[in-house]
Every structure is written in C-alpha cells, then in structure tokens.
N, C-alpha and C. Protein backbone atom coordinates (compact mmCIF):
# COMPACT_ATOMS: atom_id res chain seq x y z
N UNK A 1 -2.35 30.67 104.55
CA UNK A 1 -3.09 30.99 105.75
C UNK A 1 -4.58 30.83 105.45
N UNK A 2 -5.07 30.24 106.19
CA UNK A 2 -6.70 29.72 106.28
C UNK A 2 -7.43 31.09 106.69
N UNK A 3 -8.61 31.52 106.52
CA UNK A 3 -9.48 32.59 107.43
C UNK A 3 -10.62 32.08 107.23
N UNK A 4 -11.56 32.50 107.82
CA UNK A 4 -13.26 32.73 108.49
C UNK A 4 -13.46 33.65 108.79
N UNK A 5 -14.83 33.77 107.08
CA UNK A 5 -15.27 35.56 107.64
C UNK A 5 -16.61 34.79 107.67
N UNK A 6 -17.42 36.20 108.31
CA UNK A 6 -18.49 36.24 108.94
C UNK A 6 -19.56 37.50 107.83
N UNK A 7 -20.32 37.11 107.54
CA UNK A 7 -20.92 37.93 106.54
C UNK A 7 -22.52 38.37 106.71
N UNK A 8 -22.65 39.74 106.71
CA UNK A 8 -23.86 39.87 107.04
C UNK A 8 -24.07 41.17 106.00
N UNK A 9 -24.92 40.70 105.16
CA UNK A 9 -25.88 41.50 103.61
C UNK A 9 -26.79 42.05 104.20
N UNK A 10 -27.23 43.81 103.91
CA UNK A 10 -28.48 44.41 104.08
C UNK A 10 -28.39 45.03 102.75
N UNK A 11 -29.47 44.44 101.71
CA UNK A 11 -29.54 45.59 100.44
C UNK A 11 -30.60 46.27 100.88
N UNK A 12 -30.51 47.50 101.25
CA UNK A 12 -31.26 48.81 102.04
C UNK A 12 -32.56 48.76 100.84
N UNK A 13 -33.65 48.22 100.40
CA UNK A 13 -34.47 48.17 99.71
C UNK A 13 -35.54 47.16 100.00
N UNK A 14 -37.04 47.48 99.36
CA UNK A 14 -38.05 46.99 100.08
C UNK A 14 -37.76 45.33 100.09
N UNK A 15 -37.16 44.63 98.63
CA UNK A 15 -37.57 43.46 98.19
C UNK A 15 -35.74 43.12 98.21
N UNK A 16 -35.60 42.83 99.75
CA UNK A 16 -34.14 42.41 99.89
C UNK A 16 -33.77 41.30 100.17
N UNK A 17 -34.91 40.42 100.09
CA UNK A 17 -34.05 38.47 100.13
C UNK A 17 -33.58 38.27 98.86
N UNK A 18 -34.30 38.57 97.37
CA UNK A 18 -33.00 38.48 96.30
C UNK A 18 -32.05 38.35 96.17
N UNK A 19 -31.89 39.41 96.54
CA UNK A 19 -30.54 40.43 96.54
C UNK A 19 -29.59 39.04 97.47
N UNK A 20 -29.79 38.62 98.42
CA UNK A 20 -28.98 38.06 99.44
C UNK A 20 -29.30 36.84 99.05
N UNK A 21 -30.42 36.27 98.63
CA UNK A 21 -30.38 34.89 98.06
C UNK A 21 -29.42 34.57 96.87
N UNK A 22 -29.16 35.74 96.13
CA UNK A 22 -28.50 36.10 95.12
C UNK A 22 -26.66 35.82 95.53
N UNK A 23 -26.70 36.86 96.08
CA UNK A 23 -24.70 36.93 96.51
C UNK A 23 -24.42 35.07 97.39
N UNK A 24 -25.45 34.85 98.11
CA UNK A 24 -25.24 33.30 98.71
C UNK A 24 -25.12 32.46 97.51
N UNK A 25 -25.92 32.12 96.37
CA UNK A 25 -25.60 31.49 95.17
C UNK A 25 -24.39 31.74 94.50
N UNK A 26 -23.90 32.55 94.71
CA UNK A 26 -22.63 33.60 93.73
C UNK A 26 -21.44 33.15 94.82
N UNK A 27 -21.48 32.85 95.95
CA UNK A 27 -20.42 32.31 96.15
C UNK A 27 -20.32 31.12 96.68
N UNK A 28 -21.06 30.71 96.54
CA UNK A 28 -21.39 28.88 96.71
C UNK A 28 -20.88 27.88 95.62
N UNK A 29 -20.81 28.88 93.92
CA UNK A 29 -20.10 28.58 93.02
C UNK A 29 -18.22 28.65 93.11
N UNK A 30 -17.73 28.95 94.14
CA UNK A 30 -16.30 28.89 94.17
C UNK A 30 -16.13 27.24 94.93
N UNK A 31 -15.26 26.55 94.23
CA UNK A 31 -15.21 24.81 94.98
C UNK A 31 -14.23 24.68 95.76
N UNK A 32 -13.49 26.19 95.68
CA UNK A 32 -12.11 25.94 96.57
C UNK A 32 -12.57 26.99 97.94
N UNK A 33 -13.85 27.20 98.07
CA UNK A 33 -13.93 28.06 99.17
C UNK A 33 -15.19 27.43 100.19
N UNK A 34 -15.46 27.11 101.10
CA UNK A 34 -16.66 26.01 102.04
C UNK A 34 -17.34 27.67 102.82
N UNK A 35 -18.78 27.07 102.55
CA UNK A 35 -19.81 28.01 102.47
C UNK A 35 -20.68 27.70 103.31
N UNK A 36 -21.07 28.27 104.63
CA UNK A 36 -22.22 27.95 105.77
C UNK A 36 -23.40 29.04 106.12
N UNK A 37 -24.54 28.54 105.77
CA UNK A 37 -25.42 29.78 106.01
C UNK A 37 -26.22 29.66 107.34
N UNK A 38 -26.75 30.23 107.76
CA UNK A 38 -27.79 30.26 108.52
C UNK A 38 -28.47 31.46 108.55
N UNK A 39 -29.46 31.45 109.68
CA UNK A 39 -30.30 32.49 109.66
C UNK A 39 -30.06 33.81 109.94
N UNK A 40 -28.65 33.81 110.50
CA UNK A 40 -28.17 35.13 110.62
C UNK A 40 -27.56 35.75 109.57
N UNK A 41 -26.60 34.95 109.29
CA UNK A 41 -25.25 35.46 108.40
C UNK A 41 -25.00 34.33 107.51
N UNK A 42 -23.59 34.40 106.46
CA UNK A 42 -23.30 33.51 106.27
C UNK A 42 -21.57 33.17 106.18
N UNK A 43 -20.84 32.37 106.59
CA UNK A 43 -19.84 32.16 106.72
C UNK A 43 -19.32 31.44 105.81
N UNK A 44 -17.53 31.94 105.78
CA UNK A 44 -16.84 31.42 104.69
C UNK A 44 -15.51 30.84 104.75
N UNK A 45 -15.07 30.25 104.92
CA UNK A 45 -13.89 29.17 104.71
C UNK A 45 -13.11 28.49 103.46
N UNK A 46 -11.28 28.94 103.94
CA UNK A 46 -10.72 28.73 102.89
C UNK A 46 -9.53 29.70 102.97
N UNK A 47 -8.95 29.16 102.22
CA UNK A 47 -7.15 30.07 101.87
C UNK A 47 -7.79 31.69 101.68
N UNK A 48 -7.02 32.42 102.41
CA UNK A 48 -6.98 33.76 102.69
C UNK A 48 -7.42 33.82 100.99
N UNK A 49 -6.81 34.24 99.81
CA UNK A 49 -6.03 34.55 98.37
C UNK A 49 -7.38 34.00 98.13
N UNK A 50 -8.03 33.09 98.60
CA UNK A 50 -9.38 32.79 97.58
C UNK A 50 -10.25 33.24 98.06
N UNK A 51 -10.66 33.13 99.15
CA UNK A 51 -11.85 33.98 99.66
C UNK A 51 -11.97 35.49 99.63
N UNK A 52 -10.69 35.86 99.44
CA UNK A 52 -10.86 37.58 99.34
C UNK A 52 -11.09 37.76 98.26
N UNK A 53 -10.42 36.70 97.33
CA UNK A 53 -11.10 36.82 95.53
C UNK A 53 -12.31 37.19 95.47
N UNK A 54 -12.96 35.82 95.91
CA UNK A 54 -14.46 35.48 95.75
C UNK A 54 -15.10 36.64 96.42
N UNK A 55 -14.54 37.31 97.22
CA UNK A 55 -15.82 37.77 98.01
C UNK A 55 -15.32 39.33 97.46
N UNK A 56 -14.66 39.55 96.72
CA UNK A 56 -14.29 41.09 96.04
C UNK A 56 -15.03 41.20 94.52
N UNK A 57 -15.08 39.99 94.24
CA UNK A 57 -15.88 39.87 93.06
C UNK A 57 -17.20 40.03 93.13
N UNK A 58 -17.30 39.04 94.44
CA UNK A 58 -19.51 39.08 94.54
C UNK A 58 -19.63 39.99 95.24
N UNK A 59 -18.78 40.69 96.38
CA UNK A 59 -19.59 42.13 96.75
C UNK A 59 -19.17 43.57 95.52
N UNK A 60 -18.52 43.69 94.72
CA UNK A 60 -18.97 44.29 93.80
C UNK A 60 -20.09 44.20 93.23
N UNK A 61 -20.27 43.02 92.53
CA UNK A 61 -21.41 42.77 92.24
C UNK A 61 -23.01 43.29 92.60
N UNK A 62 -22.31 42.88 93.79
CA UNK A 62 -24.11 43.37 94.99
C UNK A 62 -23.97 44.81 95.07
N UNK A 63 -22.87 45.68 95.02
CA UNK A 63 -22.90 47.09 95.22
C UNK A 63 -23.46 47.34 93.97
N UNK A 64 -23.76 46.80 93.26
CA UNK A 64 -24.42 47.15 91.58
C UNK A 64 -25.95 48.08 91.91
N UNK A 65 -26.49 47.26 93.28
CA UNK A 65 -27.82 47.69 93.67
C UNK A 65 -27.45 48.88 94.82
N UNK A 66 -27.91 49.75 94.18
CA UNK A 66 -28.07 51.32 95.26
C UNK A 66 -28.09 50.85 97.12
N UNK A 67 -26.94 51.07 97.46
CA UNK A 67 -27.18 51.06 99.12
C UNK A 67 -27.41 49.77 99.57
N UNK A 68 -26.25 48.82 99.11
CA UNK A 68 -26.13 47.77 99.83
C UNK A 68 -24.63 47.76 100.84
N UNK A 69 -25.52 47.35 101.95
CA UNK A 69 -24.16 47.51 103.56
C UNK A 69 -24.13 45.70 103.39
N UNK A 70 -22.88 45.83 103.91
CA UNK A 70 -22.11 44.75 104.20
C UNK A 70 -21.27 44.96 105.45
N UNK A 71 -21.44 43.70 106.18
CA UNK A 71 -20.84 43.50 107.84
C UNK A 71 -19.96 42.54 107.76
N UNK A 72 -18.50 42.52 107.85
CA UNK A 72 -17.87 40.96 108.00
C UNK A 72 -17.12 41.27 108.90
N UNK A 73 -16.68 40.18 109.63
CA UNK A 73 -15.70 39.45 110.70
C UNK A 73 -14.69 38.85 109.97
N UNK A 74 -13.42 39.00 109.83
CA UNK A 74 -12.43 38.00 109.49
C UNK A 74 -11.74 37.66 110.42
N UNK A 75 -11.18 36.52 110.56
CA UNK A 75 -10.43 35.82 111.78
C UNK A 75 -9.52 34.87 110.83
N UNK A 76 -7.94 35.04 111.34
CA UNK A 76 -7.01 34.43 110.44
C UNK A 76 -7.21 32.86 111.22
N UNK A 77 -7.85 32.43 111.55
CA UNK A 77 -7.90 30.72 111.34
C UNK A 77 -9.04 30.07 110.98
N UNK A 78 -8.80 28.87 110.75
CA UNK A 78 -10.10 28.29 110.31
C UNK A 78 -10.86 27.55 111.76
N UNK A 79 -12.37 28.80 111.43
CA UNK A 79 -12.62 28.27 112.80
C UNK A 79 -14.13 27.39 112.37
N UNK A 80 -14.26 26.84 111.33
CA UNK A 80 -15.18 25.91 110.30
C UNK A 80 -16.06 24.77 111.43
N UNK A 81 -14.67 24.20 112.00
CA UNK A 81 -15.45 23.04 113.03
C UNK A 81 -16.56 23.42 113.83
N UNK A 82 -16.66 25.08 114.15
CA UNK A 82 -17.48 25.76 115.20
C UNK A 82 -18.46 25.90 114.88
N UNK A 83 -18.73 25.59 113.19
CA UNK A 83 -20.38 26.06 112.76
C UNK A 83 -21.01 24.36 112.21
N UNK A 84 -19.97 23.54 112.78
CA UNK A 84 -20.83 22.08 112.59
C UNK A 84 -21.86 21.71 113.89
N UNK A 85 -22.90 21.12 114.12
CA UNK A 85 -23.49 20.87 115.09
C UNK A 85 -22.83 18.94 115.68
C-alpha cells in the first residue's frame, strides 16, 4: 500500500530553520521514499513500511531538540501527481 503524508515541523525555539532544514535533508537521503517541499510543509511518498521507517527514525531524531511539534496528514494513496505543477 502506497501513502502521502503531509508534514509540518515547528522546533518551538528562536533559531528554527535548522532544525527543519535539517529533518528535510535526513529524509531526502531514503531512495525508496519521493520527497516534495514547499513553503508550507513537506510531503512524502512511497510504500506505507518505508515511509513510516524513515519518518520514525528522523522524527526521533528532531525530538532530540526540547519541544519540537510535528503536524502530519496521512492518506492511504498516492496522491504525488497533485503536488506536480
């Protein structure tokens, strides 16, 4: 089963593009998972089993820093074509 989550990073601290420039690099390194950013959020595509990997690994990670919220959307299909222009 394919999904598309929807991801939205606040590390509750003064100097918080790091932090989020950071977790976007960290999962941009998985080749079996397709990665779309924009100015809001950033979205993720790919087999259910890998993306929940990837994204259990790098939001641990980011919880490393005191009072980081995380917002996602998951939707069991791949809805990928919707964020091409």
């Amino acid at each position: 089963m394919n999904v598309s989550v929807d991801i939205s990073y606040y590390p509750l601290k003064e100097e918080f593009i790091p932090p989020i420039k950071n977790f976007i690099l960290r999962v941009n390194q998985y080749p079996d998972i397709d990665v779309v950013t924009n100015g809001m959020s950033t979205q993720v595509f790919g087999s259910y089993d890998l993306v929940m990997k990837a994204l259990t690994t790098e939001i641990k990670k980011s919880f490393e820093i005191p009072h980081s919220v995380f917002v996602l959307k998951i939707v069991n299909a791949d809805l990928q074509e919707y964020t091409r222009d």
